[in-house]
Protein backbone atom coordinates (compact mmCIF):
# COMPACT_ATOMS: atom_id res chain seq x y z
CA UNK A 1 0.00 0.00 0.00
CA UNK A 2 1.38 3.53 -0.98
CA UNK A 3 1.96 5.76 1.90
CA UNK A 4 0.99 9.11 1.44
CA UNK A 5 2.81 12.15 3.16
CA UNK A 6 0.43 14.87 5.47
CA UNK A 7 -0.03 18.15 3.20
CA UNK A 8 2.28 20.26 5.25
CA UNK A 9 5.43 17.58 5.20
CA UNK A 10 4.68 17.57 0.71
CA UNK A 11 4.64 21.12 1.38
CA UNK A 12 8.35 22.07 3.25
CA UNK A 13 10.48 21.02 -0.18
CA UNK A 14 8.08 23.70 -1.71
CA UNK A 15 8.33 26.04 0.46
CA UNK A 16 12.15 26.10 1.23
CA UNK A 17 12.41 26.60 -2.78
CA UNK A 18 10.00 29.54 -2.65
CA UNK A 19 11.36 31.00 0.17
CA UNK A 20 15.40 30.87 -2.02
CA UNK A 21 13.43 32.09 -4.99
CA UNK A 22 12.55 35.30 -2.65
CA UNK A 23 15.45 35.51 -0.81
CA UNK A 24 17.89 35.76 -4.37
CA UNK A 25 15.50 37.96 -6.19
CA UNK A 26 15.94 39.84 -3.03
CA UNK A 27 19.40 39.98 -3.06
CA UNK A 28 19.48 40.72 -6.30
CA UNK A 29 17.22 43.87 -6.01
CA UNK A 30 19.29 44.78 -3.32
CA UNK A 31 22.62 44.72 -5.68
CA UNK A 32 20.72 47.31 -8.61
CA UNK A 33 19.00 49.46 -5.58
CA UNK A 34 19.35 53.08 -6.01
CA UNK A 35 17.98 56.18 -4.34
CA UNK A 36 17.69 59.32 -5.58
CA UNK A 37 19.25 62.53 -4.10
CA UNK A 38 18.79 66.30 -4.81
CA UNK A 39 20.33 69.71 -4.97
CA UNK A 40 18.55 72.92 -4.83
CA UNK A 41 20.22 76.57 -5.62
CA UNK A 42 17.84 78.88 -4.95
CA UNK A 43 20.52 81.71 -5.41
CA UNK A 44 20.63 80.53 -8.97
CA UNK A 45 17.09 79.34 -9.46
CA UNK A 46 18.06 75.58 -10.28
CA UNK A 47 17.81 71.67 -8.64
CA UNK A 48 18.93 68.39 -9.48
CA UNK A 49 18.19 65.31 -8.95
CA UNK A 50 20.41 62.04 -9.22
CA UNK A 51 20.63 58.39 -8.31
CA UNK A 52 23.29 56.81 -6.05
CA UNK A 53 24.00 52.79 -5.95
CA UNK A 54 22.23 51.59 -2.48
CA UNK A 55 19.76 52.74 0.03
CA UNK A 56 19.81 56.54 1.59
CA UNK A 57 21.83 54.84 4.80
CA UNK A 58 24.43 53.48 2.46
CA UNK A 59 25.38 57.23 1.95
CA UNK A 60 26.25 60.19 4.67
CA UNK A 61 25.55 63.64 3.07
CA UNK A 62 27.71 66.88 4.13
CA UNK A 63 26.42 70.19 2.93
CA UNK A 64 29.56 72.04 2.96
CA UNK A 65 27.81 76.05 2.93
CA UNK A 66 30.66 77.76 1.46
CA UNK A 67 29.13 80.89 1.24
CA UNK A 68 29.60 81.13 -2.49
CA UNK A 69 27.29 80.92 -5.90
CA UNK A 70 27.52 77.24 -6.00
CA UNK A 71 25.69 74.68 -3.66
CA UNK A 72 28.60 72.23 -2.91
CA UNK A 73 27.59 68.63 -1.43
CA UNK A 74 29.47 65.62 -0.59
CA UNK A 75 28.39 62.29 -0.17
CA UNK A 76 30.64 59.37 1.59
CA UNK A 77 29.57 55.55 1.85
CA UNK A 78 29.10 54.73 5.25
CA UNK A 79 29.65 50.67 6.61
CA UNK A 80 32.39 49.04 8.26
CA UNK A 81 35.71 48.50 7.02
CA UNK A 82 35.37 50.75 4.05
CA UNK A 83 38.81 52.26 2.57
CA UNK A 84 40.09 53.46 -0.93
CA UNK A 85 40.11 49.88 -1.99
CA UNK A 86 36.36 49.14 -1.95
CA UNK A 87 34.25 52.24 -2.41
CA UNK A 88 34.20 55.43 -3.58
CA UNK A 89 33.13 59.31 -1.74
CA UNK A 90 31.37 61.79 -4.27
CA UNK A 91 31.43 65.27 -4.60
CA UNK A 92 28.46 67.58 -6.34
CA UNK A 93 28.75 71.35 -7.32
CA UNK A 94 25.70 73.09 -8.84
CA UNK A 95 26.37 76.49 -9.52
CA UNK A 96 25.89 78.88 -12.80
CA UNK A 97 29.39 79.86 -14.67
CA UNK A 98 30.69 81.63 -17.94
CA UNK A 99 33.16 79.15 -18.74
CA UNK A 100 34.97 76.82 -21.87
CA UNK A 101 33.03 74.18 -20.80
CA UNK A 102 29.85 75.30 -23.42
CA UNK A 103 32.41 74.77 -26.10
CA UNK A 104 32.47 71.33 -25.34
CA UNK A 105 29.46 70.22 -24.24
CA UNK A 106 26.81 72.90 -25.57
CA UNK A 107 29.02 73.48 -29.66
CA UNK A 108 30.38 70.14 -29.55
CA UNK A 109 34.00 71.20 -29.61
CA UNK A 110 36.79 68.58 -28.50
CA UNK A 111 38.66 68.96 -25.12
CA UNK A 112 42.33 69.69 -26.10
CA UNK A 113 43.78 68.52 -23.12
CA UNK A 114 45.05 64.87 -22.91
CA UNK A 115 43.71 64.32 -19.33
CA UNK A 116 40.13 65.49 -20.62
CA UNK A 117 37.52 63.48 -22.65
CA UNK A 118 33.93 63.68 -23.40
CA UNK A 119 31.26 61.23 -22.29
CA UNK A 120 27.87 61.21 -22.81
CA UNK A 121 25.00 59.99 -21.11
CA UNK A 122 21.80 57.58 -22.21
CA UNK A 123 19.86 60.55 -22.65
CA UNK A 124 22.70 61.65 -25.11
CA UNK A 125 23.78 64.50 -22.44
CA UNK A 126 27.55 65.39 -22.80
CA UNK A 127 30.04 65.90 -19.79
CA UNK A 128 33.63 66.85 -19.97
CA UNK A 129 35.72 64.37 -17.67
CA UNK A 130 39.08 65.25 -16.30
CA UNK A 131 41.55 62.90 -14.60
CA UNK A 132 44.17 63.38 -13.11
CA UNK A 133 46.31 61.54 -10.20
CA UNK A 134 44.98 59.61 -7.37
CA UNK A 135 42.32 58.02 -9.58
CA UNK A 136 40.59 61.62 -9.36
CA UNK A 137 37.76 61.92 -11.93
CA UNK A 138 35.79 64.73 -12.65
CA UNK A 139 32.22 65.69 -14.67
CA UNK A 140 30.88 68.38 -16.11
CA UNK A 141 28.37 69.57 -18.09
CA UNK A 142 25.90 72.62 -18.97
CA UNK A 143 22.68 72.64 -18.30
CA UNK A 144 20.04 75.44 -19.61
CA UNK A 145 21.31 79.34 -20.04
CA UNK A 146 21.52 81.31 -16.63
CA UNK A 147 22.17 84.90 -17.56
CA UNK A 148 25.20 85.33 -19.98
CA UNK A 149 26.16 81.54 -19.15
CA UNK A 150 24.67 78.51 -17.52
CA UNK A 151 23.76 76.33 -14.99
CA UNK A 152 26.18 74.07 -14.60
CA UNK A 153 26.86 70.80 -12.27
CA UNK A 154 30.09 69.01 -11.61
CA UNK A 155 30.80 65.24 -9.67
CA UNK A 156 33.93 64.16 -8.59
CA UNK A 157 34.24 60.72 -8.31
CA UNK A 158 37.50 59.63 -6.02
CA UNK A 159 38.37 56.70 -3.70
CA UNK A 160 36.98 57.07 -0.28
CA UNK A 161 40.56 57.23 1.47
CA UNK A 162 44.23 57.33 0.59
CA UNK A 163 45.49 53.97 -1.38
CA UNK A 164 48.92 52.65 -0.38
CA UNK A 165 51.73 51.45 -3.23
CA UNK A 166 50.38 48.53 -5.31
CA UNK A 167 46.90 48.86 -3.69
CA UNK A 168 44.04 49.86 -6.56
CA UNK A 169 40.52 50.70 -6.32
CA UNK A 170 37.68 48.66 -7.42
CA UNK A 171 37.11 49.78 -10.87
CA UNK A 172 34.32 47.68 -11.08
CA UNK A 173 32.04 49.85 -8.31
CA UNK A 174 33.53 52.84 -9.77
CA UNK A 175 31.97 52.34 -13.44
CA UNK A 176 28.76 51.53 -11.92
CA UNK A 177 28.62 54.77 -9.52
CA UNK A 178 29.50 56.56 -12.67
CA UNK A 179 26.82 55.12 -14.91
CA UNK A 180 24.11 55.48 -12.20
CA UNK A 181 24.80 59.24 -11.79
CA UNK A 182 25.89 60.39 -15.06
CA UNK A 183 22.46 58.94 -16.55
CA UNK A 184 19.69 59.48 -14.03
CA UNK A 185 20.60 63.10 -13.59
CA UNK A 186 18.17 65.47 -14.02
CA UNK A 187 17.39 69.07 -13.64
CA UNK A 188 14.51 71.66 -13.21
CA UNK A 189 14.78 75.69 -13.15
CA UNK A 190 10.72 76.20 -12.56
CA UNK A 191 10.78 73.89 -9.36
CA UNK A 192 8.55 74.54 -7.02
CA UNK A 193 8.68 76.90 -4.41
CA UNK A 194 11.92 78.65 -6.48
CA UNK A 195 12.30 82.04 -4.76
CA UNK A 196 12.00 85.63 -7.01
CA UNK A 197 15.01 87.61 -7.21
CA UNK A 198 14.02 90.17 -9.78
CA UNK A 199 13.91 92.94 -7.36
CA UNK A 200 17.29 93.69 -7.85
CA UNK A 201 20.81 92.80 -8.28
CA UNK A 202 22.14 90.40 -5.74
CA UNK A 203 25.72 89.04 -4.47
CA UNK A 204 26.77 85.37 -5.66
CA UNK A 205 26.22 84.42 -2.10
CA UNK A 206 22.29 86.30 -2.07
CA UNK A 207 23.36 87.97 1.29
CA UNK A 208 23.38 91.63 0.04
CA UNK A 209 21.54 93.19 -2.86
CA UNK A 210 21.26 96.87 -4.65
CA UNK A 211 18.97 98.16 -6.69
CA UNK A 212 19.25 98.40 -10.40
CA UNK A 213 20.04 102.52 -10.11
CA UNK A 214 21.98 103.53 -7.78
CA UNK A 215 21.61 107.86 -7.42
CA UNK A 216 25.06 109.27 -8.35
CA UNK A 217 26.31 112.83 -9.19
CA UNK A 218 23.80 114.16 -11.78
CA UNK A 219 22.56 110.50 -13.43
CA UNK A 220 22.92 106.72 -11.57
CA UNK A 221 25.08 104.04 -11.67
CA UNK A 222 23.81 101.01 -13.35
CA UNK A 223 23.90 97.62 -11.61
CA UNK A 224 23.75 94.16 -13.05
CA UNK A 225 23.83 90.60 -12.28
CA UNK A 226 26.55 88.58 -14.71
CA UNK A 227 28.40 84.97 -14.74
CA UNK A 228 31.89 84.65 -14.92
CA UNK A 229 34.18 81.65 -14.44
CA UNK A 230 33.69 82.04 -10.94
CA UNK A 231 29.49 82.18 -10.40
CA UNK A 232 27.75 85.03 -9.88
CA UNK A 233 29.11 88.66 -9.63
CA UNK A 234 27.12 92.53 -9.83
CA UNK A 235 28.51 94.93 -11.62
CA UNK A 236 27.93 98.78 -11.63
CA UNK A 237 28.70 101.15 -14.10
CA UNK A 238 28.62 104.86 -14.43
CA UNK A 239 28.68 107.15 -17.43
CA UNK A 240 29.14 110.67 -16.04
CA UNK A 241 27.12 113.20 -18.66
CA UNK A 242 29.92 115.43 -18.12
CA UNK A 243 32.88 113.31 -19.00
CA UNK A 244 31.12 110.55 -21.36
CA UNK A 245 34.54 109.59 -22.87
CA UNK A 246 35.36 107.81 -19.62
CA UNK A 247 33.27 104.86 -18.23
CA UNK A 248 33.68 103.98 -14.57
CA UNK A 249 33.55 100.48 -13.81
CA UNK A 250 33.36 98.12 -10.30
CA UNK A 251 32.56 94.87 -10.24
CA UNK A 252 32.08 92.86 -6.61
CA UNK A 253 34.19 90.04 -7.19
CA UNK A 254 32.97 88.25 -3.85
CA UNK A 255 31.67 89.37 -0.84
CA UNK A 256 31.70 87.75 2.96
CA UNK A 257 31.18 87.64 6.00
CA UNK A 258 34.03 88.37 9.22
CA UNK A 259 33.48 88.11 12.75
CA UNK A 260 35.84 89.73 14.82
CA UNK A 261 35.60 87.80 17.48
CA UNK A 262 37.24 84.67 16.26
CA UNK A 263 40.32 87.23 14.60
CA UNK A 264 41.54 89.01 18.55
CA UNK A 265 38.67 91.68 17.90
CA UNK A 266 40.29 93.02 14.70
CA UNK A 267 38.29 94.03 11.95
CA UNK A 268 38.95 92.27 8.42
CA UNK A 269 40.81 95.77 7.24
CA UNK A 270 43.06 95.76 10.41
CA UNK A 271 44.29 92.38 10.38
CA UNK A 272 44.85 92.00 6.47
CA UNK A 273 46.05 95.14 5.74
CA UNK A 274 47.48 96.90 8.41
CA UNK A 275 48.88 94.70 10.86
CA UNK A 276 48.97 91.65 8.67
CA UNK A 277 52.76 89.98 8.09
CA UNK A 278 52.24 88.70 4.41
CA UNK A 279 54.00 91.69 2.66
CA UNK A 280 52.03 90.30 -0.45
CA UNK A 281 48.62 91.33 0.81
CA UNK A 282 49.40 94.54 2.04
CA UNK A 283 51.19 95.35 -1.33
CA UNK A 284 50.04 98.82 -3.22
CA UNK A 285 47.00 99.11 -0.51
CA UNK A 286 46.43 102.02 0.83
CA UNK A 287 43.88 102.12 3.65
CA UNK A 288 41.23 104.52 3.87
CA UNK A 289 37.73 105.91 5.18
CA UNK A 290 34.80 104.95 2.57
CA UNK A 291 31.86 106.31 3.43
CA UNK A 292 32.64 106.20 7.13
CA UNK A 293 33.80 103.09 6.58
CA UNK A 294 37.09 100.79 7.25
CA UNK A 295 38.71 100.27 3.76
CA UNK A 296 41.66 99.43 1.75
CA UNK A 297 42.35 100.33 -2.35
CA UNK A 298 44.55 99.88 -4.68
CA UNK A 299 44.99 101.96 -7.54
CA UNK A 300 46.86 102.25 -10.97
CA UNK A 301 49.79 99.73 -9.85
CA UNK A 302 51.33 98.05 -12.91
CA UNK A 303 50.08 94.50 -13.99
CA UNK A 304 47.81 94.39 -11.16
CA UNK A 305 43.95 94.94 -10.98
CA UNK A 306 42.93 98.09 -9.08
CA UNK A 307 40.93 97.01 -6.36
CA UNK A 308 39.13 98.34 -3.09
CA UNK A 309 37.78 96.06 -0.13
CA UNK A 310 35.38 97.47 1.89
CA UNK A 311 34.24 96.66 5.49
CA UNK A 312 30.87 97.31 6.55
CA UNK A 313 29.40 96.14 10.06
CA UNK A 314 26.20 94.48 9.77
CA UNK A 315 24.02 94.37 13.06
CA UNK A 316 21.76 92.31 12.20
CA UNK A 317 24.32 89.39 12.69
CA UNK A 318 27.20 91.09 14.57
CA UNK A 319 29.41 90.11 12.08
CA UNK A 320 31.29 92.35 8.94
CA UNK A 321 29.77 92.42 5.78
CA UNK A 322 33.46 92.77 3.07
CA UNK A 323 32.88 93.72 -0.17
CA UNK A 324 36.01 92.73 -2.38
CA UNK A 325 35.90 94.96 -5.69
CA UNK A 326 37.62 95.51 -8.92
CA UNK A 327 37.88 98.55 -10.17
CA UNK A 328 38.35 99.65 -13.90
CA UNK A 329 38.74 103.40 -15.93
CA UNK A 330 37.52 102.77 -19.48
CA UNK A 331 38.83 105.61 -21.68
CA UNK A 332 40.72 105.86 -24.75
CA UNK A 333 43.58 107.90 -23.07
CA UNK A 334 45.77 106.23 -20.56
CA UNK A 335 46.03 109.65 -18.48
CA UNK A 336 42.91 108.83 -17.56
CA UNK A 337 43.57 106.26 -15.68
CA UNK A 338 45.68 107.02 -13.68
CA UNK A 339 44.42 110.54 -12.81
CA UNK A 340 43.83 111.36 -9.19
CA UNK A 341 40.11 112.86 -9.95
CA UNK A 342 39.10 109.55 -11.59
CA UNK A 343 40.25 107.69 -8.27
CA UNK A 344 38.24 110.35 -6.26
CA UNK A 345 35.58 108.95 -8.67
CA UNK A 346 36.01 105.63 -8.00
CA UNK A 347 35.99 106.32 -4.18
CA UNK A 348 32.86 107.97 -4.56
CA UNK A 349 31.19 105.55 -6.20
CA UNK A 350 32.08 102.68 -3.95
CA UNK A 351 30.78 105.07 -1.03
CA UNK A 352 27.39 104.83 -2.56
CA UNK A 353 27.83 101.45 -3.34
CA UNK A 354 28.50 100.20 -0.19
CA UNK A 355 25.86 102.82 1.17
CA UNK A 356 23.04 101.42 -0.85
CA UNK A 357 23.69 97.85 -0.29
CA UNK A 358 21.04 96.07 1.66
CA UNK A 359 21.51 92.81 3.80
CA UNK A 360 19.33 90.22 3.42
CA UNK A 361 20.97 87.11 4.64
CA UNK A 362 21.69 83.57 2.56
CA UNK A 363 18.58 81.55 1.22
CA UNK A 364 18.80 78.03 2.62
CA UNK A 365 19.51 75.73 -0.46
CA UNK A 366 21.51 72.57 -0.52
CA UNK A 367 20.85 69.30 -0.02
CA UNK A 368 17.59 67.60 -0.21
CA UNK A 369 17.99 63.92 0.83
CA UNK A 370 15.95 61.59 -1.30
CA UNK A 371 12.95 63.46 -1.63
C-alpha cells in the first residue's frame, strides 16, 4: 500500500524553494538598488536630482555652505571597514558659470587637453571628464542658459581614502557609480517653491543686494547681475554726462562675512592690511575711510587689478559684511587712468555702493535627501 505524506510535510520542499526564490531575487534587487538625491540653488534658481548605488543609509551627506554661488555637497559611503580599496566618496557642485566648458558640451568642440575626454549619457547629455592623479575623476556639463552663461553641475568621483603602493581601487564599483549618476541626472529651473530675485541685483552668495540705479552725481550708476568663471558677480557702471569719454567700472568680485571675534577683535581691514605679516597682501593698498567706513584700495599699480575692499558692520548678525571689488577706468587715453580725480571717482562711487547695499541674509539651499 502507498503511503501518502500529510499536506504540510509535501509542502516544506516547496516552500524552502519559494522562500530561495525570494530571498535571491531579493538579493538581487538589493545589488541594482538606487535612491535618488537632490540639490537645490535657490541663489541661482536651479535643482537636481540624481541616483546613487544603495539605500539613503548606504550614503552620509555633508552640505559644505561655502558661502559662495555654488551649492557644494558631498556624499561618503558609510559601513564598516570601508577604505580606498572598496568604495568610492562623491562630490556635487551646482552652480551657474561663464566658462569653456559650453564649447564642449553645448558646440560640440573637442577637449584639447590629454587628461580630458567627453562622455555622454543615455539621454545623449555630454560631460567633460578630467583625470588626473589619485584616480581623481571629474564631470561636467551645462545645463540650460543662466544669464550670460549657464547652470552648470560638476561630480567628482575619487576613492573614499588614501590607497597605499600597489593597492588599486575597485574599478568595477567605480563604473557603476558613474553610470548610475551620469544617466539618471536630471534638472529643473521652474521647481517649485523657487524664490523671485528680480527685485534687484544680488551678491553670488544672495546675502546683500542693490537696486538696479543707484543715485550718483547728476545720473545713476547702473547695476547688473553677470556669470563669470567664478558664479555670480554685480557689476555697476557709471557714465558721467559730463565726462562721457570715460566709463567707470566696479565689479564685486565676492563678498563675505568676518566676525571679529574669532580674529583678537580686529576688523577684516586691520588684520589683512594693516597689521597683517604677508607683505604680499598689504602690497600697493592704501587704507582709507569709505563712506565712514574701514577700507583698503589699490589703484593704478602696474600688472595688477585696481581694487578696493570694503568693510561694513552688519548688526543684524554682529558680524562684517566685506565687499572685495575691482575697479576699472575705461577711456581711450591712458592719463585717464591714472588721474587722481578719476580715483576720487572711483571712491565715490564705492561710497554709494557700499551705502546702498542692503543685507538680506543667505537663502537656505543645498541638499535635499531623497525626496
Amino acid at each position: 500500500m502507498k503511503t501518502r505524506l500529510p499536506f504540510f510535510k509535501r509542502a516544506v520542499p516547496i516552500a524552502l524553494v519559494l522562500a530561495l526564490v525570494l530571498a535571491l531575487s531579493a538579493c538581487e534587487s538589493g545589488k541594482n538598488q538606487v535612491t535618488e538625491f537632490k540639490i537645490r540653488n535657490d541663489r541661482v534658481g536651479t535643482e537636481v536630482s540624481f541616483n546613487l548605488p544603495g539605500s539613503e543609509e548606504d550614503w552620509e551627506v555633508v552640505d559644505h555652505q561655502f558661502g559662495t554661488t555654488s551649492e557644494d555637497i558631498s556624499y561618503y559611503p558609510k559601513g564598516d571597514d570601508l577604505d580606498g580599496t572598496n568604495s568610492w566618496s562623491v562630490q556635487a557642485q551646482l552652480s551657474a558659470e561663464d566658462s569653456f566648458y559650453k564649447e564642449i558640451v553645448i558646440d560640440g568642440e573637442e577637449p584639447v587637453d590629454d587628461s580630458q575626454s567627453v562622455v555622454e549619457s543615455d539621454s545623449g547629455m555630454r560631460w567633460l571628464k578630467t583625470t588626473g592623479d589619485g584616480n581623481y575623476n571629474c564631470y561636467v556639463t551645462c545645463l540650460d542658459k543662466y544669464l550670460n552663461g549657464y547652470h552648470t553641475v560638476e561630480f567628482i568621483i575619487l576613492p573614499n581614502g588614501q590607497l597605499e603602493d600597489g593597492q588599486e581601487p575597485d574599478k568595477e564599483l567605480f563604473d557603476k557609480i558613474e553610470k548610475t549618476i551620469l544617466n539618471s541626472l536630471k534638472y529643473d529651473s521652474a521647481y517649485e517653491g523657487k524664490p523671485d530675485y528680480s527685485d534687484g541685483a544680488y551678491t553670488g552668495t544672495h546675502q546683500v543686494k542693490w537696486p538696479f540705479e543707484i543715485p550718483f552725481e547728476s545720473s545713476a550708476i547702473k547695476v547688473e547681475e553677470f556669470v563669470d568663471d567664478n558664479g555670480l558677480v554685480v557689476r555697476f557702471k557709471y557714465e558721467s554726462p559730463e565726462n562721457p569719454s570715460v566709463v567707470y567700472r566696479i565689479e564685486l568680485i565676492r563678498d563675505f562675512m568676518h566676525n571679529p571675534e574669532e580674529s583678537d577683535g580686529k576688523s577684516y581691514i586691520n588684520e589683512h592690511f594693516v597689521n597683517n605679516e604677508d607683505p604680499y597682501k598689504e602690497e600697493g593698498f592704501e587704507v582709507m575711510k569709505i563712506a565712514d567706513y574701514e577700507a583698503a584700495m589699490r589703484f593704478n599699480q602696474e600688472n595688477i587689478k585696481d581694487e578696493v575692499v570694503i568693510e561694513i558692520p552688519e548688526d543684524k548678525v554682529k558680524q562684517h559684511l566685506v565687499l572685495d571689488m575691482f575697479t576699472f577706468i575705461d577711456s581711450d587715453t591712458d592719463a585717464d587712468k591714472g588721474d587722481e580725480k578719476n580715483k576720487q571717482k572711483i571712491i565715490d562711487m564705492a561710497a554709494a555702493i557700499a551705502k546702498s547695499a542692503e543685507f538680506i541674509g543667505s537663502p537656505e539651499s543645498g541638499a535635499d535627501e531623497n525626496k
